[in-house]
PDB file of N, CA and C in Angstrom:
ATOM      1  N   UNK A   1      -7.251  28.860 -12.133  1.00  0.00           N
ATOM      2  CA  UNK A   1      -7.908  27.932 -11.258  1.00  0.00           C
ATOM      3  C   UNK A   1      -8.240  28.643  -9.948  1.00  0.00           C
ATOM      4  N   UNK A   2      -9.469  28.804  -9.282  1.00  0.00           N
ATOM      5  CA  UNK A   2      -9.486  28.881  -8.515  1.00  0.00           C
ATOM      6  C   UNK A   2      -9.287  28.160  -7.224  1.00  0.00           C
ATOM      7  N   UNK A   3      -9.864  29.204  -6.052  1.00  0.00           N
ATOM      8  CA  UNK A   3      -8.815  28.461  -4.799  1.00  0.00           C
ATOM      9  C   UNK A   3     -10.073  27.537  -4.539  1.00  0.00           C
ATOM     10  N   UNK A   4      -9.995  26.464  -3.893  1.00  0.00           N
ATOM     11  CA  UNK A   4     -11.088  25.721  -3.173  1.00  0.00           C
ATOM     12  C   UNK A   4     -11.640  26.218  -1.666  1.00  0.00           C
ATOM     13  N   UNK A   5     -12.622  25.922  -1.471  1.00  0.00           N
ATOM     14  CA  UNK A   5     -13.193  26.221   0.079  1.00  0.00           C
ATOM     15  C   UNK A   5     -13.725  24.670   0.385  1.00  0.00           C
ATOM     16  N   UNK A   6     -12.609  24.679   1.327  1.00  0.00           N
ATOM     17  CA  UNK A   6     -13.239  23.548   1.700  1.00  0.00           C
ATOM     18  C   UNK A   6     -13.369  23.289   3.523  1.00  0.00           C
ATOM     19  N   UNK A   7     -14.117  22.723   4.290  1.00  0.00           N
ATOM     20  CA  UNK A   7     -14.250  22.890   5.741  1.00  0.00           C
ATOM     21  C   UNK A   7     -13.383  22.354   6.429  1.00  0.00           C
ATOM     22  N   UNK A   8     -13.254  23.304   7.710  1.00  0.00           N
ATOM     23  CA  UNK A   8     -12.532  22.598   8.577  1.00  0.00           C
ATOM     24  C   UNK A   8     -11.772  21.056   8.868  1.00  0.00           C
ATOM     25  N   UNK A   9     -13.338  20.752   9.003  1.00  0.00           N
ATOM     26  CA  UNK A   9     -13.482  19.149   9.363  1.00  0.00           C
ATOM     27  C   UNK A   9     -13.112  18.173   8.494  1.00  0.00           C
ATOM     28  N   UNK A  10     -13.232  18.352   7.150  1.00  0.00           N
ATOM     29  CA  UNK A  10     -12.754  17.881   6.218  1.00  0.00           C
ATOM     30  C   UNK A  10     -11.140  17.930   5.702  1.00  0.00           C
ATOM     31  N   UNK A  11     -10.922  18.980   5.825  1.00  0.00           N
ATOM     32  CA  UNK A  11      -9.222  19.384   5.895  1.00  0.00           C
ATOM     33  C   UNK A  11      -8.533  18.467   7.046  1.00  0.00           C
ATOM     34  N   UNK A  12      -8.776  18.824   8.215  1.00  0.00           N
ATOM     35  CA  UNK A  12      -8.425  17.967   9.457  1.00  0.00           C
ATOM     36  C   UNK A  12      -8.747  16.077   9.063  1.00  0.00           C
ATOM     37  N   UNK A  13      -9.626  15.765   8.349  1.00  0.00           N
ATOM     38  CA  UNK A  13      -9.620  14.517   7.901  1.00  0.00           C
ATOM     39  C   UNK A  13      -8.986  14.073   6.693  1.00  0.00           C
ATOM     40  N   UNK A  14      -8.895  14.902   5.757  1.00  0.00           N
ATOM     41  CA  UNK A  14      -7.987  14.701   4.590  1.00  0.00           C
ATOM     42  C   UNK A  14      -6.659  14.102   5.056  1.00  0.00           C
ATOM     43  N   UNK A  15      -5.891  15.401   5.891  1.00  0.00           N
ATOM     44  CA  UNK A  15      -4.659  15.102   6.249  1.00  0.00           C
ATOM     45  C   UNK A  15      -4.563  14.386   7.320  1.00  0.00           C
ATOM     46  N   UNK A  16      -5.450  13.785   7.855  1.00  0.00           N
ATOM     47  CA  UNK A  16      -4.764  12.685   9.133  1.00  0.00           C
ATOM     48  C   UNK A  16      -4.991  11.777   7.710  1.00  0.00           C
ATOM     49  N   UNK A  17      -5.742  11.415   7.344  1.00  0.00           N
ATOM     50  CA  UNK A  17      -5.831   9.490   6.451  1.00  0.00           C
ATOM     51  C   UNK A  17      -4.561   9.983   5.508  1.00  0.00           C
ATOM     52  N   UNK A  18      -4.076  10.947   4.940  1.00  0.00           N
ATOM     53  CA  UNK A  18      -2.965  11.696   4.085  1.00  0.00           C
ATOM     54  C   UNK A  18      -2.271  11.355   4.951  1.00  0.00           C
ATOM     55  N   UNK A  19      -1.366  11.529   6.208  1.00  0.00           N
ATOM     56  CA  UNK A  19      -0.455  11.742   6.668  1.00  0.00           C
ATOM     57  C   UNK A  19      -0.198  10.172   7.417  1.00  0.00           C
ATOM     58  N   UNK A  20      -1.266   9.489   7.424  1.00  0.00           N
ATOM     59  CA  UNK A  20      -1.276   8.366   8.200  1.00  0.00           C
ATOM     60  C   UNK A  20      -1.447   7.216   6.764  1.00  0.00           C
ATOM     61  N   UNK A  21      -1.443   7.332   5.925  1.00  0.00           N
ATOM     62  CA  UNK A  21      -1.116   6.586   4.823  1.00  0.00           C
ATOM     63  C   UNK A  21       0.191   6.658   3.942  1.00  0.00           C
ATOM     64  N   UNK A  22       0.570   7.807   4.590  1.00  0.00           N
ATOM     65  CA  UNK A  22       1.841   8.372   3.882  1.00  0.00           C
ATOM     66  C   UNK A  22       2.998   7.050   5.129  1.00  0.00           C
ATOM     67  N   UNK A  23       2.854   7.436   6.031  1.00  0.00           N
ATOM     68  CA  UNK A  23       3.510   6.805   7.591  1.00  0.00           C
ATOM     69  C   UNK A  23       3.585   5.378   7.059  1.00  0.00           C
ATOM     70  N   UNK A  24       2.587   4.707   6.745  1.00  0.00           N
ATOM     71  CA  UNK A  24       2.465   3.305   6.899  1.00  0.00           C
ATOM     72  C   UNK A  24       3.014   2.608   5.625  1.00  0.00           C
ATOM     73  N   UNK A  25       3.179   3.587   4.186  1.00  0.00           N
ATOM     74  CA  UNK A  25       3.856   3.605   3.279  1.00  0.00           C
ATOM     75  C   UNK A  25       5.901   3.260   3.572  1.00  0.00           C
ATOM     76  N   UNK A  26       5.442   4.624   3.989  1.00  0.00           N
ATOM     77  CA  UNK A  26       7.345   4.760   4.876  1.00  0.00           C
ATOM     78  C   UNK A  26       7.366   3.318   5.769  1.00  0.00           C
ATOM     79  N   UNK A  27       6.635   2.705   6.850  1.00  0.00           N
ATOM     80  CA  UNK A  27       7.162   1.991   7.513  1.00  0.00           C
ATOM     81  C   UNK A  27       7.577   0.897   6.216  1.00  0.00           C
ATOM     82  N   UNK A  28       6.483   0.789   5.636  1.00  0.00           N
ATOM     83  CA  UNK A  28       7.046  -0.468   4.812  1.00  0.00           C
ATOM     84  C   UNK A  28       7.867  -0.587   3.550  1.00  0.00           C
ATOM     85  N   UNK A  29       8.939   0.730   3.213  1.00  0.00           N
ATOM     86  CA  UNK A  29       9.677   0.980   3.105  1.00  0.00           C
ATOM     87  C   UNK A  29      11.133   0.523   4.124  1.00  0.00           C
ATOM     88  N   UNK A  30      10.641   1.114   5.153  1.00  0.00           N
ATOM     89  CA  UNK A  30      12.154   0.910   5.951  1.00  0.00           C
ATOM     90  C   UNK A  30      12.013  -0.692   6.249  1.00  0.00           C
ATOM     91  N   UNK A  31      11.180  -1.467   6.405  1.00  0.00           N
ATOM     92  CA  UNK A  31      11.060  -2.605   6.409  1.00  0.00           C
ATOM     93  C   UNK A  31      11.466  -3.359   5.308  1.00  0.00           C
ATOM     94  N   UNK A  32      11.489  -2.948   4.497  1.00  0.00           N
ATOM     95  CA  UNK A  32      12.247  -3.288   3.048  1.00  0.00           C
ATOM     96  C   UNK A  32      14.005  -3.687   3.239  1.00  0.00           C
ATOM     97  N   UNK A  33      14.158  -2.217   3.589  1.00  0.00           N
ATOM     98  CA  UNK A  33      15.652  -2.101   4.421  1.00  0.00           C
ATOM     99  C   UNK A  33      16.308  -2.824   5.471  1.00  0.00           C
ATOM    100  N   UNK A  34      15.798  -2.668   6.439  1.00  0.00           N
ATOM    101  CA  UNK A  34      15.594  -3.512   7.648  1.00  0.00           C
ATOM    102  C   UNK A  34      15.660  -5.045   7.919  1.00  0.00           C
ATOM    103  N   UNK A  35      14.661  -5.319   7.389  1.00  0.00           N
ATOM    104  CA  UNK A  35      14.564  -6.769   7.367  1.00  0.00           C
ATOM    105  C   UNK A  35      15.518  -7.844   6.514  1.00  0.00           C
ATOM    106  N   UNK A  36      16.400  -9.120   7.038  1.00  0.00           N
ATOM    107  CA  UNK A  36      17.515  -9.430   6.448  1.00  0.00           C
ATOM    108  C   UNK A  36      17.095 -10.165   5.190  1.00  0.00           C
ATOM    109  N   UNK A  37      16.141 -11.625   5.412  1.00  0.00           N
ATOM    110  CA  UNK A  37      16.016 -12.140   4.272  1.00  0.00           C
ATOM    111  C   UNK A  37      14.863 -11.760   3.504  1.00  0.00           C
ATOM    112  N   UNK A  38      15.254 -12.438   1.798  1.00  0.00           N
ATOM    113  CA  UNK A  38      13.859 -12.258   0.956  1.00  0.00           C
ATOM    114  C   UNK A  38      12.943 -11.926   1.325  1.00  0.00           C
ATOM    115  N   UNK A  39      12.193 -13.266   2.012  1.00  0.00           N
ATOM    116  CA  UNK A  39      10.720 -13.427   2.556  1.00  0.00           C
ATOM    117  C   UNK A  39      10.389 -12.970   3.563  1.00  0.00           C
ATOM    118  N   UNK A  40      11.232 -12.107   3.995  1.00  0.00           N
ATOM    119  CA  UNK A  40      11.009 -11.213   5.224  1.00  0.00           C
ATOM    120  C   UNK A  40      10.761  -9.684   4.127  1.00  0.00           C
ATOM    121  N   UNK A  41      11.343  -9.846   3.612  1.00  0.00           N
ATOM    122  CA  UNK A  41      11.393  -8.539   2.401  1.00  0.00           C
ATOM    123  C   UNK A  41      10.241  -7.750   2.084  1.00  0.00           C
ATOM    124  N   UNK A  42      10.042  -9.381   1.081  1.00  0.00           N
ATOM    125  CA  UNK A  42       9.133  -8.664   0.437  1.00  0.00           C
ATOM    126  C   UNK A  42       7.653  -8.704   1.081  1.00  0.00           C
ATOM    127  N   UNK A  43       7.464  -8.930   2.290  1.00  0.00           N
ATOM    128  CA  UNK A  43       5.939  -9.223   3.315  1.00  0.00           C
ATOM    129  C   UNK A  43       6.128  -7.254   3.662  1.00  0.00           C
ATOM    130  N   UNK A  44       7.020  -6.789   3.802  1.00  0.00           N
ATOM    131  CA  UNK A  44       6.681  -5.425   4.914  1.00  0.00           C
ATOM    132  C   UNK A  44       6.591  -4.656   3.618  1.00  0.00           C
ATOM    133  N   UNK A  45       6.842  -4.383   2.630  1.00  0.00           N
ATOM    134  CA  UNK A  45       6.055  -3.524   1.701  1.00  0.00           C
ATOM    135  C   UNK A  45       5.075  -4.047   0.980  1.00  0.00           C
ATOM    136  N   UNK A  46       4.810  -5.083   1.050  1.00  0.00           N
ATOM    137  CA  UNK A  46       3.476  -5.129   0.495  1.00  0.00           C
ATOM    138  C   UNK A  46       2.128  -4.984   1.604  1.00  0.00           C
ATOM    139  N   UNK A  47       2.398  -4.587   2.295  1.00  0.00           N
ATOM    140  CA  UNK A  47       1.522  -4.615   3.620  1.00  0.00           C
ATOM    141  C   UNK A  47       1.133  -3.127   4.262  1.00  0.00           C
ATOM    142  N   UNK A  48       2.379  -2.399   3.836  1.00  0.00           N
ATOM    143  CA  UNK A  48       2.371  -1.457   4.465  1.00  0.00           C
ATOM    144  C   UNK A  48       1.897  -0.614   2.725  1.00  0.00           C
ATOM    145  N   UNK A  49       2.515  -0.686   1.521  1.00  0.00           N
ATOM    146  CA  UNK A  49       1.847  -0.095   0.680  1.00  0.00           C
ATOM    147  C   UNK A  49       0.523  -0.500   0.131  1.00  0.00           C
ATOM    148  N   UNK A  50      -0.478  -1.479   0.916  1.00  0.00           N
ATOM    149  CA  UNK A  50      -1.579  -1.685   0.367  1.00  0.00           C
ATOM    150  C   UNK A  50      -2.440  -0.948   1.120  1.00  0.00           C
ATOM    151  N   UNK A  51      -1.959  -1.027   2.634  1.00  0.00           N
ATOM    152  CA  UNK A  51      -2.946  -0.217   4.192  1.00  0.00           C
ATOM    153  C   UNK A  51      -3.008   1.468   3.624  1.00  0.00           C
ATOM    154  N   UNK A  52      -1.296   1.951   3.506  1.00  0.00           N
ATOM    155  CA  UNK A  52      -1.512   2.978   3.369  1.00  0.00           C
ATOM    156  C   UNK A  52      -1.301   3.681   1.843  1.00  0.00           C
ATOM    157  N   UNK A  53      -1.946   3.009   1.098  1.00  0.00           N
ATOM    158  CA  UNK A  53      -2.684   3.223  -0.313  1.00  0.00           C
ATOM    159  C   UNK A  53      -4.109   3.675   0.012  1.00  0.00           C
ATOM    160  N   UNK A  54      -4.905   2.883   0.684  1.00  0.00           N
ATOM    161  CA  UNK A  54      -6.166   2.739   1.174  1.00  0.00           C
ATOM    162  C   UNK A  54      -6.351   3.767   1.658  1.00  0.00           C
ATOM    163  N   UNK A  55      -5.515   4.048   2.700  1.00  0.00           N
ATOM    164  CA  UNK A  55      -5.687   5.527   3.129  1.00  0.00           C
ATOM    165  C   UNK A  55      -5.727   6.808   2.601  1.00  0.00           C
ATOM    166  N   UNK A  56      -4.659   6.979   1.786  1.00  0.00           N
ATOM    167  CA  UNK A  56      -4.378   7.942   0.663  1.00  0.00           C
ATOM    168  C   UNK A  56      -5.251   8.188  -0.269  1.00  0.00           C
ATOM    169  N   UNK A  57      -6.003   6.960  -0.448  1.00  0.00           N
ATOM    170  CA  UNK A  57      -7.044   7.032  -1.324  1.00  0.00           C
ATOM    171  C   UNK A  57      -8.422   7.256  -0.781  1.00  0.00           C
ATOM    172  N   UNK A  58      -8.352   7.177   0.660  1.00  0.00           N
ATOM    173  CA  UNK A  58      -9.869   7.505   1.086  1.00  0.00           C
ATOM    174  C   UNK A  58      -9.259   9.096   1.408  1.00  0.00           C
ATOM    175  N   UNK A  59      -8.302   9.700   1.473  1.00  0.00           N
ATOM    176  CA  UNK A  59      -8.396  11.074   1.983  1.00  0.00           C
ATOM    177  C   UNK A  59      -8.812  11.413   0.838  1.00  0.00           C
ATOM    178  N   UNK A  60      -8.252  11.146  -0.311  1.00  0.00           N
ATOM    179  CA  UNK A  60      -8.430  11.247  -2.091  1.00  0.00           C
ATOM    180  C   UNK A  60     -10.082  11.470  -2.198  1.00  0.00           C
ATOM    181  N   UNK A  61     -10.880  10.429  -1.729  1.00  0.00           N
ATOM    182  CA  UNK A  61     -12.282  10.341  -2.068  1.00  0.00           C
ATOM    183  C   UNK A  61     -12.880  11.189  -0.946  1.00  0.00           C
ATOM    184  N   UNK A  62     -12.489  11.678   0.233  1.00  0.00           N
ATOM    185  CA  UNK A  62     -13.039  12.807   0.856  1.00  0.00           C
ATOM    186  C   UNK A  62     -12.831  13.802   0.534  1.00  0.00           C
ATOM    187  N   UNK A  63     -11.365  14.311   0.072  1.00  0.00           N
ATOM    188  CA  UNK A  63     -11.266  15.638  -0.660  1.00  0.00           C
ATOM    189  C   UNK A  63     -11.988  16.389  -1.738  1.00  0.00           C
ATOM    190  N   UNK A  64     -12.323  14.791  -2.996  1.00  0.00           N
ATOM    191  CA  UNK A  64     -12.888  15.184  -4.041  1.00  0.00           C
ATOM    192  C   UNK A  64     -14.162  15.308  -3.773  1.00  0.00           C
ATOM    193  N   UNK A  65     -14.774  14.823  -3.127  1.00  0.00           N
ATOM    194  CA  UNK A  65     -16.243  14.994  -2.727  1.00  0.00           C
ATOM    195  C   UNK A  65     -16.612  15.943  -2.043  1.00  0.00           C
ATOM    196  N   UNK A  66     -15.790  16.466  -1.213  1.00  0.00           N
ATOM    197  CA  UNK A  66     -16.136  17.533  -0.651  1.00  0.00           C
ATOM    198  C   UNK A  66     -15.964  18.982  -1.468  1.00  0.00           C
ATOM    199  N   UNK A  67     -14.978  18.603  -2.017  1.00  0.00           N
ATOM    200  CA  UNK A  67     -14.746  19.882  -3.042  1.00  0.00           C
ATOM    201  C   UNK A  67     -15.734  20.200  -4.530  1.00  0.00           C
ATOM    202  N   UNK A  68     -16.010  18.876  -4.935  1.00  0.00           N
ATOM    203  CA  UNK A  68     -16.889  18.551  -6.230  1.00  0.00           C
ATOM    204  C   UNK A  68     -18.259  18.719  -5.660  1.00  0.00           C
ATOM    205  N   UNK A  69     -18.389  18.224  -4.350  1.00  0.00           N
ATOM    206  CA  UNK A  69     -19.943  18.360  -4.087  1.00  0.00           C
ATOM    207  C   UNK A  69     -20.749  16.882  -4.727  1.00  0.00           C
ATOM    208  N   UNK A  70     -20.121  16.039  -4.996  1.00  0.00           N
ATOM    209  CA  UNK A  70     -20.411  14.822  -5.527  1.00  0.00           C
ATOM    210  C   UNK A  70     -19.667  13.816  -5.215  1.00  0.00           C
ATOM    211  N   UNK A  71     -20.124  12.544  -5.030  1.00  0.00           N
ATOM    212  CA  UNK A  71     -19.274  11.423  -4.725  1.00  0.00           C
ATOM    213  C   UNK A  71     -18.073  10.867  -5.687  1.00  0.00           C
ATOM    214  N   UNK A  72     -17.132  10.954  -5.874  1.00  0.00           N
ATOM    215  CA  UNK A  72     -15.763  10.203  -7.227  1.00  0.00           C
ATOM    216  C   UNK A  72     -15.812   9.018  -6.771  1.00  0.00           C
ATOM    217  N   UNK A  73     -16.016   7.923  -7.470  1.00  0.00           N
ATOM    218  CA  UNK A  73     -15.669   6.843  -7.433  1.00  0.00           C
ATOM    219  C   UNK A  73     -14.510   6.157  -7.986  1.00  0.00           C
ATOM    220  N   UNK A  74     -13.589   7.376  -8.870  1.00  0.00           N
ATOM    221  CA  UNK A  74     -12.653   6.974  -9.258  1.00  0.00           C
ATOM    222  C   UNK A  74     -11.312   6.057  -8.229  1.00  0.00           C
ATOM    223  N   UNK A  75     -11.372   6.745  -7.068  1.00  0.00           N
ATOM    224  CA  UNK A  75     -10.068   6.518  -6.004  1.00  0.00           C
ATOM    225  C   UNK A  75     -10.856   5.084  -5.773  1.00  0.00           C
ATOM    226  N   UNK A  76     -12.227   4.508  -5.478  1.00  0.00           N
ATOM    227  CA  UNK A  76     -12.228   3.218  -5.354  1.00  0.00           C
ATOM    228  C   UNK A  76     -11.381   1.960  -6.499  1.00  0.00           C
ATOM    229  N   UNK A  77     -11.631   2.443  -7.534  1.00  0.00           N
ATOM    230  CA  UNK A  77     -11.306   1.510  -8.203  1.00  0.00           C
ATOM    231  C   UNK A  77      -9.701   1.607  -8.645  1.00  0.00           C
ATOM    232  N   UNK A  78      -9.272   2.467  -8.369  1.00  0.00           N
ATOM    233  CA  UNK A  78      -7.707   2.473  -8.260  1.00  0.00           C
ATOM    234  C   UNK A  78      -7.510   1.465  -7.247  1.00  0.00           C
ATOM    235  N   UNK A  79      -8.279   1.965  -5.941  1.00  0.00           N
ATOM    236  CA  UNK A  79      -7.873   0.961  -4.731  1.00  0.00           C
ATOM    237  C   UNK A  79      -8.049  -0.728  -5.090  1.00  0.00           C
ATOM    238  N   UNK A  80      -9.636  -0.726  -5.683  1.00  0.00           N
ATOM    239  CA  UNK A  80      -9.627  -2.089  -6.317  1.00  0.00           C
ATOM    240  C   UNK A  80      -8.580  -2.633  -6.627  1.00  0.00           C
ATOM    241  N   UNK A  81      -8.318  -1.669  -7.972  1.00  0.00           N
ATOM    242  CA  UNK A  81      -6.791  -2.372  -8.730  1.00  0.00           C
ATOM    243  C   UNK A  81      -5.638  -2.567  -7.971  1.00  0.00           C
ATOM    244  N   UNK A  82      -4.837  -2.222  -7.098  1.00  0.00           N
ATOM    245  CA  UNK A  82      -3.675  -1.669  -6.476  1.00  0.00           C
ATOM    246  C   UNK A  82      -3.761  -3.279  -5.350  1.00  0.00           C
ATOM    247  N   UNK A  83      -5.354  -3.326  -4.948  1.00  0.00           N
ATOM    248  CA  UNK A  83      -5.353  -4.445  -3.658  1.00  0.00           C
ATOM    249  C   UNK A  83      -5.237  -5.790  -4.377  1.00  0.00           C
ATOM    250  N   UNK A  84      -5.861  -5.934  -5.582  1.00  0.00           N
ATOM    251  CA  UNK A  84      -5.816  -6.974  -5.875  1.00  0.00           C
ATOM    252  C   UNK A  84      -4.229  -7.279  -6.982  1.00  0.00           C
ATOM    253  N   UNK A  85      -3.708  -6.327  -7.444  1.00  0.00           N
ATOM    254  CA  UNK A  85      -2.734  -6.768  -8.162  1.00  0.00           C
ATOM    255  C   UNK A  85      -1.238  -6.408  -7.201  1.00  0.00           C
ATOM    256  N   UNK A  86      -1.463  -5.949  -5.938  1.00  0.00           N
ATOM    257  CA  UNK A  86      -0.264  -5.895  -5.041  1.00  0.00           C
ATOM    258  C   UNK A  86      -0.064  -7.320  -4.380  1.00  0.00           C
ATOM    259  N   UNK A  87      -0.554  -8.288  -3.892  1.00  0.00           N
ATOM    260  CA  UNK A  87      -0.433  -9.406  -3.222  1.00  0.00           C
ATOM    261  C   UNK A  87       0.001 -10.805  -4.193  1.00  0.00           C
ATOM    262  N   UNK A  88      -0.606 -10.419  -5.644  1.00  0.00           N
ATOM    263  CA  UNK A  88      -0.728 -11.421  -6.519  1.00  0.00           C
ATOM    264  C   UNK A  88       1.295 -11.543  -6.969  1.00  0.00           C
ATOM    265  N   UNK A  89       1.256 -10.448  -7.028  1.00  0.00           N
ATOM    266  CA  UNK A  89       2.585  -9.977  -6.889  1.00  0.00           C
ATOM    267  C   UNK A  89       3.801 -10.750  -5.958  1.00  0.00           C
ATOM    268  N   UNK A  90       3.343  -9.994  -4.693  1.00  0.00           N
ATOM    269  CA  UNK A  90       3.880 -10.948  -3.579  1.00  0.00           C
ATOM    270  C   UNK A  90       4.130 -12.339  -4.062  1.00  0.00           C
ATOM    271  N   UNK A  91       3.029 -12.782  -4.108  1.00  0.00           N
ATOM    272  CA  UNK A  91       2.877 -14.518  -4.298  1.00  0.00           C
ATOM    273  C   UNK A  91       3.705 -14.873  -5.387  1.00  0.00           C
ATOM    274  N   UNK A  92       3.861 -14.084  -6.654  1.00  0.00           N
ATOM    275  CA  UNK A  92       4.687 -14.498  -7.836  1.00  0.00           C
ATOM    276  C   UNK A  92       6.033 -14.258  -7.718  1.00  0.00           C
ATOM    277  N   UNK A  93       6.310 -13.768  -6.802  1.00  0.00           N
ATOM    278  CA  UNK A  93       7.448 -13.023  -6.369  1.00  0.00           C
ATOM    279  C   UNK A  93       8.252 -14.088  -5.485  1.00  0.00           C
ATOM    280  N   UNK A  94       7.435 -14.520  -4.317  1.00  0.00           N
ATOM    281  CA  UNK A  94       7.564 -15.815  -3.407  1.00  0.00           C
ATOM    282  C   UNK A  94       7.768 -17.118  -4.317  1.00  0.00           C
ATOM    283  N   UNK A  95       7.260 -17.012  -4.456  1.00  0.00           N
ATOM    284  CA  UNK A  95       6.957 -18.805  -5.812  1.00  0.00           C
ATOM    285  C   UNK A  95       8.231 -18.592  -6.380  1.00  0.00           C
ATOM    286  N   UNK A  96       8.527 -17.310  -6.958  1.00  0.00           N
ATOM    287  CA  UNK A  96       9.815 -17.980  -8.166  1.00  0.00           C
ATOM    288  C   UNK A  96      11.051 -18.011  -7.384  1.00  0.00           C
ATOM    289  N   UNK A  97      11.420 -16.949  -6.277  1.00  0.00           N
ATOM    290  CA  UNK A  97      12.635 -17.371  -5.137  1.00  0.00           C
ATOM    291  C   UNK A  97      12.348 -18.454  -4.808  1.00  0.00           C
ATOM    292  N   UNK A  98      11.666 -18.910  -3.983  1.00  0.00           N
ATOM    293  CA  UNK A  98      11.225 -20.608  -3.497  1.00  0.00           C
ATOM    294  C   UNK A  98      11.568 -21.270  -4.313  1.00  0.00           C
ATOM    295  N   UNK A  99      11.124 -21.241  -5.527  1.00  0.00           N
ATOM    296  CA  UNK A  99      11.540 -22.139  -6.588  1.00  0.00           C
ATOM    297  C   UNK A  99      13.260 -21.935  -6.812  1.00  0.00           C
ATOM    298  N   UNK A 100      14.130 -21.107  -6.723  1.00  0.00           N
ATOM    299  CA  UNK A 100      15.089 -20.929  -7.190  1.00  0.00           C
ATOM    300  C   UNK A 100      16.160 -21.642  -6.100  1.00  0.00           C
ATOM    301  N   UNK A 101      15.434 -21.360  -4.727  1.00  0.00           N
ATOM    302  CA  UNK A 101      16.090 -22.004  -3.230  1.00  0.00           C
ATOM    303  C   UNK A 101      16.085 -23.025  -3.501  1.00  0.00           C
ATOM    304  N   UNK A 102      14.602 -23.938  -3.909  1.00  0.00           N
ATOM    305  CA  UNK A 102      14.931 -25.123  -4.019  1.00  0.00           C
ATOM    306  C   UNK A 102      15.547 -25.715  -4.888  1.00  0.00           C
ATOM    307  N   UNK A 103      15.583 -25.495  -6.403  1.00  0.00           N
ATOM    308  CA  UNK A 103      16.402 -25.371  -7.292  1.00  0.00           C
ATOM    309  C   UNK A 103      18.326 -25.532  -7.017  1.00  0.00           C
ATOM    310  N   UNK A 104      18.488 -24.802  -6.362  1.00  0.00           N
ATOM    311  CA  UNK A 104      20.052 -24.447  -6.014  1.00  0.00           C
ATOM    312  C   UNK A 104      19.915 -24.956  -4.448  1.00  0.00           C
ATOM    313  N   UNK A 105      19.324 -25.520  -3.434  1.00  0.00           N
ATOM    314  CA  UNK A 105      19.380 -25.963  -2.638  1.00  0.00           C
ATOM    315  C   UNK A 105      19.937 -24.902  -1.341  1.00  0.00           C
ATOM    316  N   UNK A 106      19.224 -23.791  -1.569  1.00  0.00           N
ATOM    317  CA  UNK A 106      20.011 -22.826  -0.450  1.00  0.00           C
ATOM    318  C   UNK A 106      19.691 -23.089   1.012  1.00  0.00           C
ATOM    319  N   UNK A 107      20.699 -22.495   2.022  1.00  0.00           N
ATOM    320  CA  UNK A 107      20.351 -22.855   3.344  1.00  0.00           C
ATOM    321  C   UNK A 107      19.825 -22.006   3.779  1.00  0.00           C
ATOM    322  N   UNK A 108      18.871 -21.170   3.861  1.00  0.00           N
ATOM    323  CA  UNK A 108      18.150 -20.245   4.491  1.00  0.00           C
ATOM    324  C   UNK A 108      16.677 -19.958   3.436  1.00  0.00           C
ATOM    325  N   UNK A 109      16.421 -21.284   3.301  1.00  0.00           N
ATOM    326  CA  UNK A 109      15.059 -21.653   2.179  1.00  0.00           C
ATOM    327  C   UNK A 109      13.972 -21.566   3.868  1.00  0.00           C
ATOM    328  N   UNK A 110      13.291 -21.646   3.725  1.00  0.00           N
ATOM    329  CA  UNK A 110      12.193 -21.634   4.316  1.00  0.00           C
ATOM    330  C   UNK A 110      11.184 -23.182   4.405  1.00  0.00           C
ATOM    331  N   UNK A 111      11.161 -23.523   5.586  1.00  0.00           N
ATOM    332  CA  UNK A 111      10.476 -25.088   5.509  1.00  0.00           C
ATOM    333  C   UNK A 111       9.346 -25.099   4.783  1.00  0.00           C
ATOM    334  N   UNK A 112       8.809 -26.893   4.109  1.00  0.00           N
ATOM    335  CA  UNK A 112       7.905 -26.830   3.246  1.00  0.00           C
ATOM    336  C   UNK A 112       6.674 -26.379   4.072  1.00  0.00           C
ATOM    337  N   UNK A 113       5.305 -26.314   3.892  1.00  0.00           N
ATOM    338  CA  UNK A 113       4.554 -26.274   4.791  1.00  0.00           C
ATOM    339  C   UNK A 113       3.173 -26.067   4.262  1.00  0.00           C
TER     340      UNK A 113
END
C-alpha cells in the first residue's frame, strides 16, 4: 500500500473534527459515569455519541475525498443510520424504565408530563 499525500489543510481539518468528535464521545461517556439517576444516564451518551459520531464521520468524508479525489458518500449514510437509530433507542430505553417505575411504584420516577 502506498503512502497517501494528502494537504496540509486537509490533515489540520481531518484531525480537529477527529479529535473533537473523539472529545464529545468521551464527554458522554463520563457522563454516563457521573450522572446519578437512569434518566440522567442515559440523555449524556446519547448526545454526546450522536454530535461526535457526526464529526468523526465528516473528518471520515474529508479524508476520503481528499485522498480518492472523489466524493464517498458512504460516511453519510452510516451517519444517517447511527442518527436515526441512536435516539429511537433512547426513547425505548426511557419507556420501558418508566414503565417499570411505575409498575413497582419507585420514588425517584420522574413526574408525568
Amino acid at each position: 500500500m502506498t503512502e497517501a499525500q494528502i494537504p496540509a489543510w486537509a490533515a489540520f481539518v481531518v484531525v480537529g473534527l477527529a479529535v473533537a468528535g473523539s472529545a464529545l464521545s468521551l464527554l458522554g461517556a463520563v457522563g454516563l459515569t457521573r450522572l446519578k439517576t437512569f434518566y440522567e444516564r442515559v440523555h449524556a451518551p446519547t448526545l454526546g455519541a450522536t454530535l461526535g459520531m457526526a464529526l468523526v464521520l465528516a473528518a471520515s468524508v474529508v479524508w476520503f475525498t481528499v485522498v480518492e479525489g472523489r466524493f464517498m458518500p458512504r460516511e453519510i449514510l452510516i451517519g444517517l443510520f447511527l442518527t436515526v437509530t441512536t435516539p429511537v433507542t433512547l426513547i425505548l430505553l426511557a419507556r420501558a424504565a418508566l414503565f417499570r417505575d411505575r409498575t413497582e411504584k419507585a420514588k425517584d420516577m420522574p413526574d408525568k408530563g
